[in-house]
N, C-alpha and C. Protein backbone atom coordinates (compact mmCIF):
# COMPACT_ATOMS: atom_id res chain seq x y z
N UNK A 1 3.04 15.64 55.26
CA UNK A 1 3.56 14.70 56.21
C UNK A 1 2.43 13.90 56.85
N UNK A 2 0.89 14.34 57.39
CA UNK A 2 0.41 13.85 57.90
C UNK A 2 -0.39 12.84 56.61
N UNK A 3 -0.39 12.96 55.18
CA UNK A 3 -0.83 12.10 54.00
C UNK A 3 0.16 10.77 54.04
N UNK A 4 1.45 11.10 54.56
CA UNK A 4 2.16 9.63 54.78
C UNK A 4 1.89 9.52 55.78
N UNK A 5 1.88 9.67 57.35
CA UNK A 5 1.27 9.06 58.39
C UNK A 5 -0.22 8.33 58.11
N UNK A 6 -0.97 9.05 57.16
CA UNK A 6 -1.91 8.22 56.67
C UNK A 6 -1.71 7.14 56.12
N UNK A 7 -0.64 6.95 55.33
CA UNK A 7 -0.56 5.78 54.44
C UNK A 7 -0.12 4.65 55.17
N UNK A 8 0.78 5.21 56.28
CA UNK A 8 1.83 3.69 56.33
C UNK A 8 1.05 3.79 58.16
N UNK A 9 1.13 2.24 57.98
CA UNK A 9 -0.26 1.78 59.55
C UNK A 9 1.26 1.39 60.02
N UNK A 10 0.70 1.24 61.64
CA UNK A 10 2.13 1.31 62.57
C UNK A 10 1.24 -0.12 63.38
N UNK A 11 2.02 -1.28 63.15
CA UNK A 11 1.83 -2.85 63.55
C UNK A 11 2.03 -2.53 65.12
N UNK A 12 1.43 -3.37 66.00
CA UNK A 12 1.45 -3.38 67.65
C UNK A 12 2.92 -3.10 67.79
N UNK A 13 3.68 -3.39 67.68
CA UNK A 13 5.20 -3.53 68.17
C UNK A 13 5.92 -2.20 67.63
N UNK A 14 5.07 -1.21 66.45
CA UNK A 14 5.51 -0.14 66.22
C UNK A 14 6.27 -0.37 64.93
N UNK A 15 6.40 -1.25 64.49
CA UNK A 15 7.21 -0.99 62.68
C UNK A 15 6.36 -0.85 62.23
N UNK A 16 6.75 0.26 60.93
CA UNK A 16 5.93 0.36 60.01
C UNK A 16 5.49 -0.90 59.25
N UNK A 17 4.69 -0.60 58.27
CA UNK A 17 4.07 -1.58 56.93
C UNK A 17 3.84 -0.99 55.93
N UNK A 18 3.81 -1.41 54.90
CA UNK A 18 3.86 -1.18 53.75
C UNK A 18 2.87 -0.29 53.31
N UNK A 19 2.81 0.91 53.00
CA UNK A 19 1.81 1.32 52.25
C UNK A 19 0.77 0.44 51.50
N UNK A 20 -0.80 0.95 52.34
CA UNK A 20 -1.83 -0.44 51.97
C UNK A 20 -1.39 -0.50 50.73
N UNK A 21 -1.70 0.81 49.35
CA UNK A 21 -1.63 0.71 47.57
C UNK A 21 -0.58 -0.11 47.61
N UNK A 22 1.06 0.05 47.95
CA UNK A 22 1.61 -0.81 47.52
C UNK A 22 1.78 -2.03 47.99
N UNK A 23 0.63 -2.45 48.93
CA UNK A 23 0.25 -3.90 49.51
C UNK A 23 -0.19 -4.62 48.62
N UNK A 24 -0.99 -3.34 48.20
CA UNK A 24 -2.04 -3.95 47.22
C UNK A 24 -1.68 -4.58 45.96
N UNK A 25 -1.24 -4.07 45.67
CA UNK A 25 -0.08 -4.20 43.83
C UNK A 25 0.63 -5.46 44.40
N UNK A 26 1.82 -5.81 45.28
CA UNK A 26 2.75 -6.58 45.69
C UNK A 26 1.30 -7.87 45.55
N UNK A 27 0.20 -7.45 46.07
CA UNK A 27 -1.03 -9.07 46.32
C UNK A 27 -0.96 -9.12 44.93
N UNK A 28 -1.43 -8.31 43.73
CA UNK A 28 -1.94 -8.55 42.60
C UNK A 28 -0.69 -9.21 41.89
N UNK A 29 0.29 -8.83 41.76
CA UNK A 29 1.80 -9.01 41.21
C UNK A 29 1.60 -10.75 41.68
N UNK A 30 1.31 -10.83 42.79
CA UNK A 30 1.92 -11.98 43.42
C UNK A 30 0.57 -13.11 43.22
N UNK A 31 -0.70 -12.88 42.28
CA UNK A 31 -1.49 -13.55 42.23
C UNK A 31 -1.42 -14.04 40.87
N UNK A 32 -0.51 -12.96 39.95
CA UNK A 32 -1.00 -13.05 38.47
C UNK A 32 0.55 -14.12 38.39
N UNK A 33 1.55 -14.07 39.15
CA UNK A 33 2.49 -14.90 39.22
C UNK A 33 2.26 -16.45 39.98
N UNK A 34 1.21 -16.74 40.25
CA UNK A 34 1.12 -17.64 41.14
C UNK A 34 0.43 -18.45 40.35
N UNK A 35 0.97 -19.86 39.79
CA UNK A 35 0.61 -21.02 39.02
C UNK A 35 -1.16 -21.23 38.90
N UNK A 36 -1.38 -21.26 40.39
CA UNK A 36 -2.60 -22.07 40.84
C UNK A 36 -3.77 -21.06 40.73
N UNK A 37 -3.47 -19.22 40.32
CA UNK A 37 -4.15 -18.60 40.49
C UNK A 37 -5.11 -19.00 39.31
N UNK A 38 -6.78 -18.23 39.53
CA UNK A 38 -7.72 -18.51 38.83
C UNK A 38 -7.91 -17.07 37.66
N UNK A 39 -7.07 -15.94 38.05
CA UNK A 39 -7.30 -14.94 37.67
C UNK A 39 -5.82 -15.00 36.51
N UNK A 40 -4.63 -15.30 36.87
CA UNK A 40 -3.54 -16.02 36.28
C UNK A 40 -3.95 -16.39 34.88
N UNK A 41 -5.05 -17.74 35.14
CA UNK A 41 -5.55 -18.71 34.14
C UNK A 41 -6.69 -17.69 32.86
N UNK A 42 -7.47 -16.72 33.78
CA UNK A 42 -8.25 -15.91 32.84
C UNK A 42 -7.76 -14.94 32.19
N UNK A 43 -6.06 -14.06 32.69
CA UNK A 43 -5.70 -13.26 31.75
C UNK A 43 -5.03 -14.40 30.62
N UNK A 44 -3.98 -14.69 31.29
CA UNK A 44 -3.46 -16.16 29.77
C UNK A 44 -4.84 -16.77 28.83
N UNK A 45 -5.74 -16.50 29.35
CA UNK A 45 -7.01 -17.05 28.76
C UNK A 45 -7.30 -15.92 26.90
N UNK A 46 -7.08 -14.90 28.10
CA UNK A 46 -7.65 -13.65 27.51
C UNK A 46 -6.39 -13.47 26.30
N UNK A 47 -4.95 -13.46 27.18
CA UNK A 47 -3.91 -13.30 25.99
C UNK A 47 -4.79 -14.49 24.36
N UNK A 48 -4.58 -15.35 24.77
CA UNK A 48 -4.81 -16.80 24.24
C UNK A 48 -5.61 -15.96 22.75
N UNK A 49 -6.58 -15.60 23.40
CA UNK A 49 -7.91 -15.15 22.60
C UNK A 49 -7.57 -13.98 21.55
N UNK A 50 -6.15 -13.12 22.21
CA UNK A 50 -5.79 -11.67 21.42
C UNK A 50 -5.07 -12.66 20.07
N UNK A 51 -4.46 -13.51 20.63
CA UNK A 51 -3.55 -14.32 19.76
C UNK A 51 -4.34 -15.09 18.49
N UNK A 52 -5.66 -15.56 18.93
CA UNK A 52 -6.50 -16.12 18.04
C UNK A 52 -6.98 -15.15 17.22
N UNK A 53 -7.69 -13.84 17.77
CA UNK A 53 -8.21 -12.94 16.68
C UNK A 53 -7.15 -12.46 15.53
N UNK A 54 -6.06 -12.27 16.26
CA UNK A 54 -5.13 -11.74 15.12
C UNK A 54 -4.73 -13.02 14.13
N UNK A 55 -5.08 -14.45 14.42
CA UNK A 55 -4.61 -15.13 13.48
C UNK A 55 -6.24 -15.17 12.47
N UNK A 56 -7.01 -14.79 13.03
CA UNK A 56 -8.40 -15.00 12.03
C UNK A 56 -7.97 -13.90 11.41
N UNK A 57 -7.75 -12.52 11.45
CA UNK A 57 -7.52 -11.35 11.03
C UNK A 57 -6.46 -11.75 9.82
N UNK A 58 -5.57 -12.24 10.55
CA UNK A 58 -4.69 -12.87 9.25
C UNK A 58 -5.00 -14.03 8.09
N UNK A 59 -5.92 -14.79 8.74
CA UNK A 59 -6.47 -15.55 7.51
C UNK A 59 -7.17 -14.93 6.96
N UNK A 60 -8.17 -14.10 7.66
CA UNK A 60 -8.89 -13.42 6.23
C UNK A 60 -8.30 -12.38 5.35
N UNK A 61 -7.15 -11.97 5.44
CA UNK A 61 -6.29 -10.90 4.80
C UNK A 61 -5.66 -11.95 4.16
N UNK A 62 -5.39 -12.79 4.32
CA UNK A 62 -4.56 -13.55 2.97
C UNK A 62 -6.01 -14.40 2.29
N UNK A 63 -7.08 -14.47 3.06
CA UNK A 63 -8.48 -15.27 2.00
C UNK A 63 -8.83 -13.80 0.75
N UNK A 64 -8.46 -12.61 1.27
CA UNK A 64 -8.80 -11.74 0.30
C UNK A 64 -7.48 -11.29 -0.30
N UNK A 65 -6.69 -11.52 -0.19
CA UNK A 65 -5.62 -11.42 -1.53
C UNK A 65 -5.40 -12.83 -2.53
N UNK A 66 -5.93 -14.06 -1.59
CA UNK A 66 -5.53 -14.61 -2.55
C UNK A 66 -7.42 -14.77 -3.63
N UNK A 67 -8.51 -14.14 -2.98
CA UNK A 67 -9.00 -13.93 -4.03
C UNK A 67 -9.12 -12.44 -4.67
N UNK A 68 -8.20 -12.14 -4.58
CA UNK A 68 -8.06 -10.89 -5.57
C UNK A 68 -6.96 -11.21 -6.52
N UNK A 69 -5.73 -12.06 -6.28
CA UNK A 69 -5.41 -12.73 -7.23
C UNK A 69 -6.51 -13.74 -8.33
N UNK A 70 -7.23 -14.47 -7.40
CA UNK A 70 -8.20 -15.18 -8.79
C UNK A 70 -9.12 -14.03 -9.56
N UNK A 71 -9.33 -13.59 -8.87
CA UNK A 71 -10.52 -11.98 -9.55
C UNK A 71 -9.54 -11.49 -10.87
N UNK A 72 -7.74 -10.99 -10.53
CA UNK A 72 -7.41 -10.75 -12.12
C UNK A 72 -7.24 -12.18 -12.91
N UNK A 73 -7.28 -13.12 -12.25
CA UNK A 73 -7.01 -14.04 -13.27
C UNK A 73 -8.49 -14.54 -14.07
N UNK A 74 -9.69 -13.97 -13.58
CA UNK A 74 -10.45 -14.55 -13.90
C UNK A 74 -10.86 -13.08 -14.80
N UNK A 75 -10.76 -12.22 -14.58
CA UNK A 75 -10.97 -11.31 -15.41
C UNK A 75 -10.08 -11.48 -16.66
N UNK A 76 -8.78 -11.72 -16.73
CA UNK A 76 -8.06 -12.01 -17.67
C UNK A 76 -8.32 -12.83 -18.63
N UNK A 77 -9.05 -14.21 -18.03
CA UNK A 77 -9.03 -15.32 -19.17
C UNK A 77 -10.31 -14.76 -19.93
N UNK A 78 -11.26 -13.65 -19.42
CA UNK A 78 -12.92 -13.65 -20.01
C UNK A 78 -12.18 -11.96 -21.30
N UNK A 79 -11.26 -11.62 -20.99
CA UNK A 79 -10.24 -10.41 -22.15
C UNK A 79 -10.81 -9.27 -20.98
N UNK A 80 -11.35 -9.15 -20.02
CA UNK A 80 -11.71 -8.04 -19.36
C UNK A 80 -10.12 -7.46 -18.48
N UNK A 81 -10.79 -6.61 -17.90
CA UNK A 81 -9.65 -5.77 -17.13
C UNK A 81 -9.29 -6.16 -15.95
N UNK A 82 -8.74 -6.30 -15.60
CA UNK A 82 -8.44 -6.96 -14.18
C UNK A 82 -8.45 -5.47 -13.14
N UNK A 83 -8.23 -4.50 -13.98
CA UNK A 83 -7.97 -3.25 -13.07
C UNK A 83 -8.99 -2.68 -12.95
N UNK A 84 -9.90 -3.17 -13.93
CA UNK A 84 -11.75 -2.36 -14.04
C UNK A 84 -12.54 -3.90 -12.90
N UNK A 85 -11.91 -4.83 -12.73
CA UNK A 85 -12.72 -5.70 -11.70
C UNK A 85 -12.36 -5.46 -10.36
N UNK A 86 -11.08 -4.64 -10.03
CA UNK A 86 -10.67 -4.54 -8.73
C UNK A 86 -11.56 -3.37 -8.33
N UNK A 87 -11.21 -2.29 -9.33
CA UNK A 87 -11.98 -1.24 -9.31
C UNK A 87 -13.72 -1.31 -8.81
N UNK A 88 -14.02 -2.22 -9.50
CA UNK A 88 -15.57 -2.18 -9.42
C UNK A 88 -15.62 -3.40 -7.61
N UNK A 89 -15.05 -3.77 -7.73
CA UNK A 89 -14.96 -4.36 -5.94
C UNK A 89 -14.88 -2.92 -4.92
N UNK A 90 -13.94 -2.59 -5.17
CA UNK A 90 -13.32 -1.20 -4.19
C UNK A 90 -14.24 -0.35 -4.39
N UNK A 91 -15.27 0.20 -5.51
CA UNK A 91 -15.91 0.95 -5.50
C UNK A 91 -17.04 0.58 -4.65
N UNK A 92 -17.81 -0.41 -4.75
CA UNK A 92 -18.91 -0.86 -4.31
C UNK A 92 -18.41 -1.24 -2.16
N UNK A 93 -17.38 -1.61 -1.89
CA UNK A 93 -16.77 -1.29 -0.90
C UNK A 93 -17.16 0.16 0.27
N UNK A 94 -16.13 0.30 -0.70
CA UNK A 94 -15.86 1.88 -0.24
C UNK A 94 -16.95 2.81 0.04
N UNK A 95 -18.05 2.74 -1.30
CA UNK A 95 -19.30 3.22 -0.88
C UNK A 95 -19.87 2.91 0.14
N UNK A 96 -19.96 1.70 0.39
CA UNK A 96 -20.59 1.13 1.89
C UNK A 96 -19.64 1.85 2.97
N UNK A 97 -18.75 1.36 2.88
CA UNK A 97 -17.73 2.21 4.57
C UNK A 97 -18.13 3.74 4.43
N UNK A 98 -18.35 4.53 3.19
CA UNK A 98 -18.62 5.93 3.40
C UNK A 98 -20.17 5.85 4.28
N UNK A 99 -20.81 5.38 3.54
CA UNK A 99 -22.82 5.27 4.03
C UNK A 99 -22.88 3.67 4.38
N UNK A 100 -22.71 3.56 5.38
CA UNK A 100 -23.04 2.39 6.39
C UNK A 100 -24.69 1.92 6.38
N UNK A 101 -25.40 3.28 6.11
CA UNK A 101 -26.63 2.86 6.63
C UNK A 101 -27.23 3.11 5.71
N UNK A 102 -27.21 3.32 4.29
CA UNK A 102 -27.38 3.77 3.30
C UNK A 102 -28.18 2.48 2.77
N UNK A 103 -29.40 2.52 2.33
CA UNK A 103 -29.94 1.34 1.93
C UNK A 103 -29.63 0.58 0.52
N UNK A 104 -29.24 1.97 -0.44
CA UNK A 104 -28.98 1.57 -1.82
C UNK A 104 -27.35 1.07 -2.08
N UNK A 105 -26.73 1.35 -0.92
CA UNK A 105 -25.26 0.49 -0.82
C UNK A 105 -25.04 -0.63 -0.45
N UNK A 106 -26.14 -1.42 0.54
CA UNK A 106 -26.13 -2.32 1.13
C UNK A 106 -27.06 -3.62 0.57
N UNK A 107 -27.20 -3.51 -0.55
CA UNK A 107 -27.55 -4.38 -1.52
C UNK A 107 -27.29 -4.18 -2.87
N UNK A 108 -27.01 -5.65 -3.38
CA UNK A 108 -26.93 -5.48 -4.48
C UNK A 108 -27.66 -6.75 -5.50
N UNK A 109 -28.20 -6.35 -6.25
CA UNK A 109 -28.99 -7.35 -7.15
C UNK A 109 -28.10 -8.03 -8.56
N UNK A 110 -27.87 -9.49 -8.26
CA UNK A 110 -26.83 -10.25 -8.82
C UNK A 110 -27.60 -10.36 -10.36
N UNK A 111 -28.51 -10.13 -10.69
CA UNK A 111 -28.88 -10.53 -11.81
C UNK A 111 -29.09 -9.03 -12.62
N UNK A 112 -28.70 -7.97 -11.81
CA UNK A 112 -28.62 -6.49 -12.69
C UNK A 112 -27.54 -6.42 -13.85
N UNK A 113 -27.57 -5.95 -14.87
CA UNK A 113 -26.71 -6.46 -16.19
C UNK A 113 -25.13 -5.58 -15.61
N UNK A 114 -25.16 -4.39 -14.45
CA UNK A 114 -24.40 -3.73 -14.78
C UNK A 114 -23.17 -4.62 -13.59
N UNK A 115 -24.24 -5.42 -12.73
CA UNK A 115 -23.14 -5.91 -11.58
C UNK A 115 -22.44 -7.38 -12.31
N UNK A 116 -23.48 -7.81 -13.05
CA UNK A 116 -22.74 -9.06 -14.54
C UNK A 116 -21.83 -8.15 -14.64
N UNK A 117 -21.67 -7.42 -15.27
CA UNK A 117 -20.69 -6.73 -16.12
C UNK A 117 -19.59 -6.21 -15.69
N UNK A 118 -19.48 -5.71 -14.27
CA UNK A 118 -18.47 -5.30 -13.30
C UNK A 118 -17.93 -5.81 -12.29
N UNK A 119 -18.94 -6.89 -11.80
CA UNK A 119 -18.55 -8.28 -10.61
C UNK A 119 -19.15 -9.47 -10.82
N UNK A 120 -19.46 -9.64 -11.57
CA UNK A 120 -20.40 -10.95 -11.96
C UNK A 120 -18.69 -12.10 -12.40
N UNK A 121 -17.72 -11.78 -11.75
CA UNK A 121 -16.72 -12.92 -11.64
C UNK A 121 -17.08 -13.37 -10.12
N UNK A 122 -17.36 -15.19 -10.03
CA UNK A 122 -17.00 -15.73 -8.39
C UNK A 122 -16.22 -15.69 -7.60
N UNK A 123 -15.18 -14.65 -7.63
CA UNK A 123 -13.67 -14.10 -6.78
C UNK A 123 -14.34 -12.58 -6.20
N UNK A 124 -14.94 -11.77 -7.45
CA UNK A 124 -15.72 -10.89 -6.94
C UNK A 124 -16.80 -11.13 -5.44
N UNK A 125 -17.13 -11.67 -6.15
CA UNK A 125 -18.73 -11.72 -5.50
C UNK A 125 -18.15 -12.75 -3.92
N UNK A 126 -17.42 -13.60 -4.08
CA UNK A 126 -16.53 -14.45 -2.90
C UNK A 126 -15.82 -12.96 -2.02
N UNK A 127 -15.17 -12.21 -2.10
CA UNK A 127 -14.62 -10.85 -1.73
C UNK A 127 -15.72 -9.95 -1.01
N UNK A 128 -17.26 -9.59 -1.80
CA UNK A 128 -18.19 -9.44 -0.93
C UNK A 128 -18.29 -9.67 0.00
N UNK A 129 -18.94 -11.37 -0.04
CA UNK A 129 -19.17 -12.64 0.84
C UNK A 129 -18.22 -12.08 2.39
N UNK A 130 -17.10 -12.05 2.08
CA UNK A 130 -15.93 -11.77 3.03
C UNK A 130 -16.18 -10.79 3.60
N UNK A 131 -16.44 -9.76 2.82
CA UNK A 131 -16.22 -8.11 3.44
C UNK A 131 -17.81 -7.89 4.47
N UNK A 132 -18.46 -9.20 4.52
CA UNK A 132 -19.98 -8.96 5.23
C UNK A 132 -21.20 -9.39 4.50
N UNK A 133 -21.25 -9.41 2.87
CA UNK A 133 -22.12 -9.22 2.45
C UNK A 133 -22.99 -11.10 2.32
N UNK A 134 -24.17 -11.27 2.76
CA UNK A 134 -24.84 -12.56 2.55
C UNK A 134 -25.93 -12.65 1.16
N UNK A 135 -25.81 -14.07 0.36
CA UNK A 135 -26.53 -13.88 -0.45
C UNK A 135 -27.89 -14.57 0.29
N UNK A 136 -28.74 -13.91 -0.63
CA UNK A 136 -30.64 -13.54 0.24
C UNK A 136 -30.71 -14.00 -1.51
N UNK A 137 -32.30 -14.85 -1.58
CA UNK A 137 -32.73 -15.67 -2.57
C UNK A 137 -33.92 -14.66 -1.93
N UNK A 138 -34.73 -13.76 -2.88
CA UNK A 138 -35.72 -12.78 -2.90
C UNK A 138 -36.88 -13.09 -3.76
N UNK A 139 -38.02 -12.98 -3.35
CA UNK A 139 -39.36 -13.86 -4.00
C UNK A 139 -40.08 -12.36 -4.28
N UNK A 140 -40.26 -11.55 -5.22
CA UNK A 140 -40.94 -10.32 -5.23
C UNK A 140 -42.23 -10.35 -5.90
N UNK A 141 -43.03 -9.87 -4.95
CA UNK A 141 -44.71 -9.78 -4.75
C UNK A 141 -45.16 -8.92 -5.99
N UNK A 142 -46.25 -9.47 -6.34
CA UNK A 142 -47.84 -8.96 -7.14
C UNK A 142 -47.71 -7.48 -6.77
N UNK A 143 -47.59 -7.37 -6.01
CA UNK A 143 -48.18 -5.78 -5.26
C UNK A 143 -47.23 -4.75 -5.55
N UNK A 144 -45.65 -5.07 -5.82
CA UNK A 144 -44.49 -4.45 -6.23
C UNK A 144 -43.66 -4.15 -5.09
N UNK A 145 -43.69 -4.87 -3.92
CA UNK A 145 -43.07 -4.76 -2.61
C UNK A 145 -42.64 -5.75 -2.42
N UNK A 146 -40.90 -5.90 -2.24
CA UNK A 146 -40.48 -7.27 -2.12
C UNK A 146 -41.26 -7.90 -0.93
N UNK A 147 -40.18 -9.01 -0.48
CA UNK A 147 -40.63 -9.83 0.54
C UNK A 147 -39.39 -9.68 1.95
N UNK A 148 -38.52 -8.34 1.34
CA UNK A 148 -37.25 -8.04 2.30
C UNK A 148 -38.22 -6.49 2.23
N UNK A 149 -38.07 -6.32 3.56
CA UNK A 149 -38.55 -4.89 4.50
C UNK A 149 -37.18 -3.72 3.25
N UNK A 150 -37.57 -2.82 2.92
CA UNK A 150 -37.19 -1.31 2.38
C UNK A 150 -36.92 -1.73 0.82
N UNK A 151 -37.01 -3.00 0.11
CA UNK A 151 -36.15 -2.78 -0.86
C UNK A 151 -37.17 -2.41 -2.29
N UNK A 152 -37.37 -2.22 -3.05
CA UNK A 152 -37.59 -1.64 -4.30
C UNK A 152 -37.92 -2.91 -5.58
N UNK A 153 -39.06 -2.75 -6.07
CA UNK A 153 -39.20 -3.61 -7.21
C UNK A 153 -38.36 -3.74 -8.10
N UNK A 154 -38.10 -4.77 -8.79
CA UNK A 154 -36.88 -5.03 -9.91
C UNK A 154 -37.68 -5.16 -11.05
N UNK A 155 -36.95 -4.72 -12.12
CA UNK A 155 -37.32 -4.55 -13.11
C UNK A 155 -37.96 -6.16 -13.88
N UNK A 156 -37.30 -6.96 -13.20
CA UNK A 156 -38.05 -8.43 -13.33
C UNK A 156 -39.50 -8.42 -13.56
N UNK A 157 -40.25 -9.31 -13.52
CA UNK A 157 -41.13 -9.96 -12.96
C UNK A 157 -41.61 -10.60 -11.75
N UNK A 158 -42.82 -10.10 -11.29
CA UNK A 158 -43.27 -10.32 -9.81
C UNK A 158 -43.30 -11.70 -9.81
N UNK A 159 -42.89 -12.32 -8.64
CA UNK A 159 -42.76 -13.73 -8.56
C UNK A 159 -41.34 -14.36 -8.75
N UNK A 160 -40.26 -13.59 -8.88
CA UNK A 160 -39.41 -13.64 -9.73
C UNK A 160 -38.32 -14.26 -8.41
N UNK A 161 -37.85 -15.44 -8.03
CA UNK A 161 -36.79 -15.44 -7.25
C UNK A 161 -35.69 -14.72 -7.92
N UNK A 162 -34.54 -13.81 -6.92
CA UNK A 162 -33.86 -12.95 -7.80
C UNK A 162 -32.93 -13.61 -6.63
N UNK A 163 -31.53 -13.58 -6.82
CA UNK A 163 -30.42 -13.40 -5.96
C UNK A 163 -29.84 -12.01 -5.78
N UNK A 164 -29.79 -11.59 -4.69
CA UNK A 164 -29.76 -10.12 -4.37
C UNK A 164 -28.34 -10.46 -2.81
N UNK A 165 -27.31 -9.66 -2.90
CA UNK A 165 -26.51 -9.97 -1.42
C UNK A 165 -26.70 -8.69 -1.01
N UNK A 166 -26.72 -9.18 0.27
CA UNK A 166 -27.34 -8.06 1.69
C UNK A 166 -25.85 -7.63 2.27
N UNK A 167 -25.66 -6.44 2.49
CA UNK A 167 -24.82 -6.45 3.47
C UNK A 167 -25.04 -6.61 5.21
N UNK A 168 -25.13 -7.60 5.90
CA UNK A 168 -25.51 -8.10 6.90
C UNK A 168 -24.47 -7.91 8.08
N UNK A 169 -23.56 -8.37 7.94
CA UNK A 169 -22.52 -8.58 8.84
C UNK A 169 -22.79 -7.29 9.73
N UNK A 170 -22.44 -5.95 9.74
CA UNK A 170 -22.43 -4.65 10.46
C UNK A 170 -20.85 -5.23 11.39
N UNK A 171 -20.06 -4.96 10.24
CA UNK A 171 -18.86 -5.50 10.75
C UNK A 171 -17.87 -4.39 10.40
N UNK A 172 -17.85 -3.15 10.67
CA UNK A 172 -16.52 -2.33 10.16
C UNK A 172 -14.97 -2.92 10.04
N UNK A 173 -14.86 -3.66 11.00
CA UNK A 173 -13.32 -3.87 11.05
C UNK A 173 -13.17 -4.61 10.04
N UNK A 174 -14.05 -5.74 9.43
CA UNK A 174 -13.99 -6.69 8.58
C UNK A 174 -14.08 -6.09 7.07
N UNK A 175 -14.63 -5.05 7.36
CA UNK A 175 -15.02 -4.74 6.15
C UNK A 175 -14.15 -3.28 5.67
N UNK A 176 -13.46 -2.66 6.46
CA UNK A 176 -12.53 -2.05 6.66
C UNK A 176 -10.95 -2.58 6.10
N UNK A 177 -11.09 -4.28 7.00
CA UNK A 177 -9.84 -5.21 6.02
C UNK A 177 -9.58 -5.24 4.64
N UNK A 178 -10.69 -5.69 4.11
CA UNK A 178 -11.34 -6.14 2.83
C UNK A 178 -10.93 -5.11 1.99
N UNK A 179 -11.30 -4.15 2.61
CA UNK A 179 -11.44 -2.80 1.48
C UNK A 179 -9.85 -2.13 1.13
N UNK A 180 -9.16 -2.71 2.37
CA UNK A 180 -7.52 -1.87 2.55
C UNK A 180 -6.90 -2.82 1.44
N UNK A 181 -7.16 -4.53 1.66
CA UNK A 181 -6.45 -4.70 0.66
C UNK A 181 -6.84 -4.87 -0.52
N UNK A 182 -8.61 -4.42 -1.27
CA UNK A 182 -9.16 -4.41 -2.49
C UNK A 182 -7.85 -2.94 -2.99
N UNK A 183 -8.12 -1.80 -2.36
CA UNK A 183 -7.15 -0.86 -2.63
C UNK A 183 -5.88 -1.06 -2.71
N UNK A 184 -5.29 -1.61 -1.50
CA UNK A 184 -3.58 -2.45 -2.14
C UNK A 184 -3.58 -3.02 -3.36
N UNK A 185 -4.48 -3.66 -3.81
CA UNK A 185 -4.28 -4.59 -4.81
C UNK A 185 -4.18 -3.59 -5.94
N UNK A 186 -5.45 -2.53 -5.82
CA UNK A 186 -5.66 -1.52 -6.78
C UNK A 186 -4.30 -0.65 -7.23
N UNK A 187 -3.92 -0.19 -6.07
CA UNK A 187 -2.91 0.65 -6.18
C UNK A 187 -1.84 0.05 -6.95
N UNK A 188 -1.69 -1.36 -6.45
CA UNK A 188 0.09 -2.15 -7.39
C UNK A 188 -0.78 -2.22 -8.59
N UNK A 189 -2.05 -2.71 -9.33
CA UNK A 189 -2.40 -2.82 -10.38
C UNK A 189 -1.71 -1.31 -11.63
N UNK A 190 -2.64 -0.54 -10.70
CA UNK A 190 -2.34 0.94 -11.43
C UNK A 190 -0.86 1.59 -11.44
N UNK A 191 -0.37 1.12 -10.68
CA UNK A 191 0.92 1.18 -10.67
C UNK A 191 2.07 0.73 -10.94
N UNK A 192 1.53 -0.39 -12.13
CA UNK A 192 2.40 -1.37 -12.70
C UNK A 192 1.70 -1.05 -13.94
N UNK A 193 1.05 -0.33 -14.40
CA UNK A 193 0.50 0.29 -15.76
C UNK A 193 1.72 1.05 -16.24
């Protein structure tokens, strides 16, 4: 009893008032409703912004299905597999989301015969691009130490500009997208076998 005598203040004339908390709420209620408010303008601001991410979220989920549609079509016209090119996307993926920090996941060298051979389609390598990964033009030194901090001599020749893509972004959610629908795609592939 004396925790509500605390709460509710007694005005000169003796009526009660409102519990300050629910003074308080009734001000906020009555600020976020009020046209002219400035705080009004910054949550609608803020909605505004939830509304925008989810429509980028949605363009890039339909930029990676509709290049995973060109990926089987482009695997198709070369007699390859369309289910061994999704595959080799999702694999190289997936490895990264397992080891994030993993140095030998987070690059890949475009002129290696085996990434020709498994992503060396421009729907592939565009799907990367998306999921984070940037292409880096690599100049490798006399000495056998590139000119990028940790990475490993190529079987090339020193001097050799190589195209190599970095995974850069440090973007999970993005790359998290990418990978859900490289696997959607995978799954209806294999499942229409």
């Amino acid at each position: 009893q004396q925790q509500q005598q605390q709460q509710i203040h007694l005005q000169a004339d003796g009526e009660a008032q409102v519990p300050v908390q629910q003074l308080e709420v009734q001000q906020q209620d009555a600020a976020m409703q009020s046209p002219d408010s400035s705080e009004n303008t910054a949550a609608a601001a803020a909605a505004g912004e939830g509304v925008a991410a989810n429509d980028v979220v949605l363009q890039k989920l339909q930029k990676a299905q509709d290049l995973l549609h060109q990926l089987q079509q482009q695997a198709n016209q070369v007699g390859a597999s369309s289910i061994a090119a999704v595959q080799a996307v999702a694999g190289v993926l997936s490895s990264l989301a397992k080891h994030p920090d993993e140095p030998k996941y987070r690059r890949l060298r475009c002129s290696n015969t085996a990434f020709q051979r498994k992503l060396g389609y421009p729907a592939a390598v565009q799907l990367l691009l998306l999921a984070g990964f940037v292409e880096k033009q690599l100049v490798w030194q006399q000495t056998g130490l590139p000119t990028a901090q940790g990475d490993l001599q190529p079987a090339g020749g020193a001097g050799v500009p190589e195209l190599v893509l970095v995974y850069a972004r440090h973007d999970p959610g993005l790359l998290w997208l990418v990978l859900c629908a490289v696997q959607d795609a995978e799954g209806r592939l294999l499942g229409s076998c």
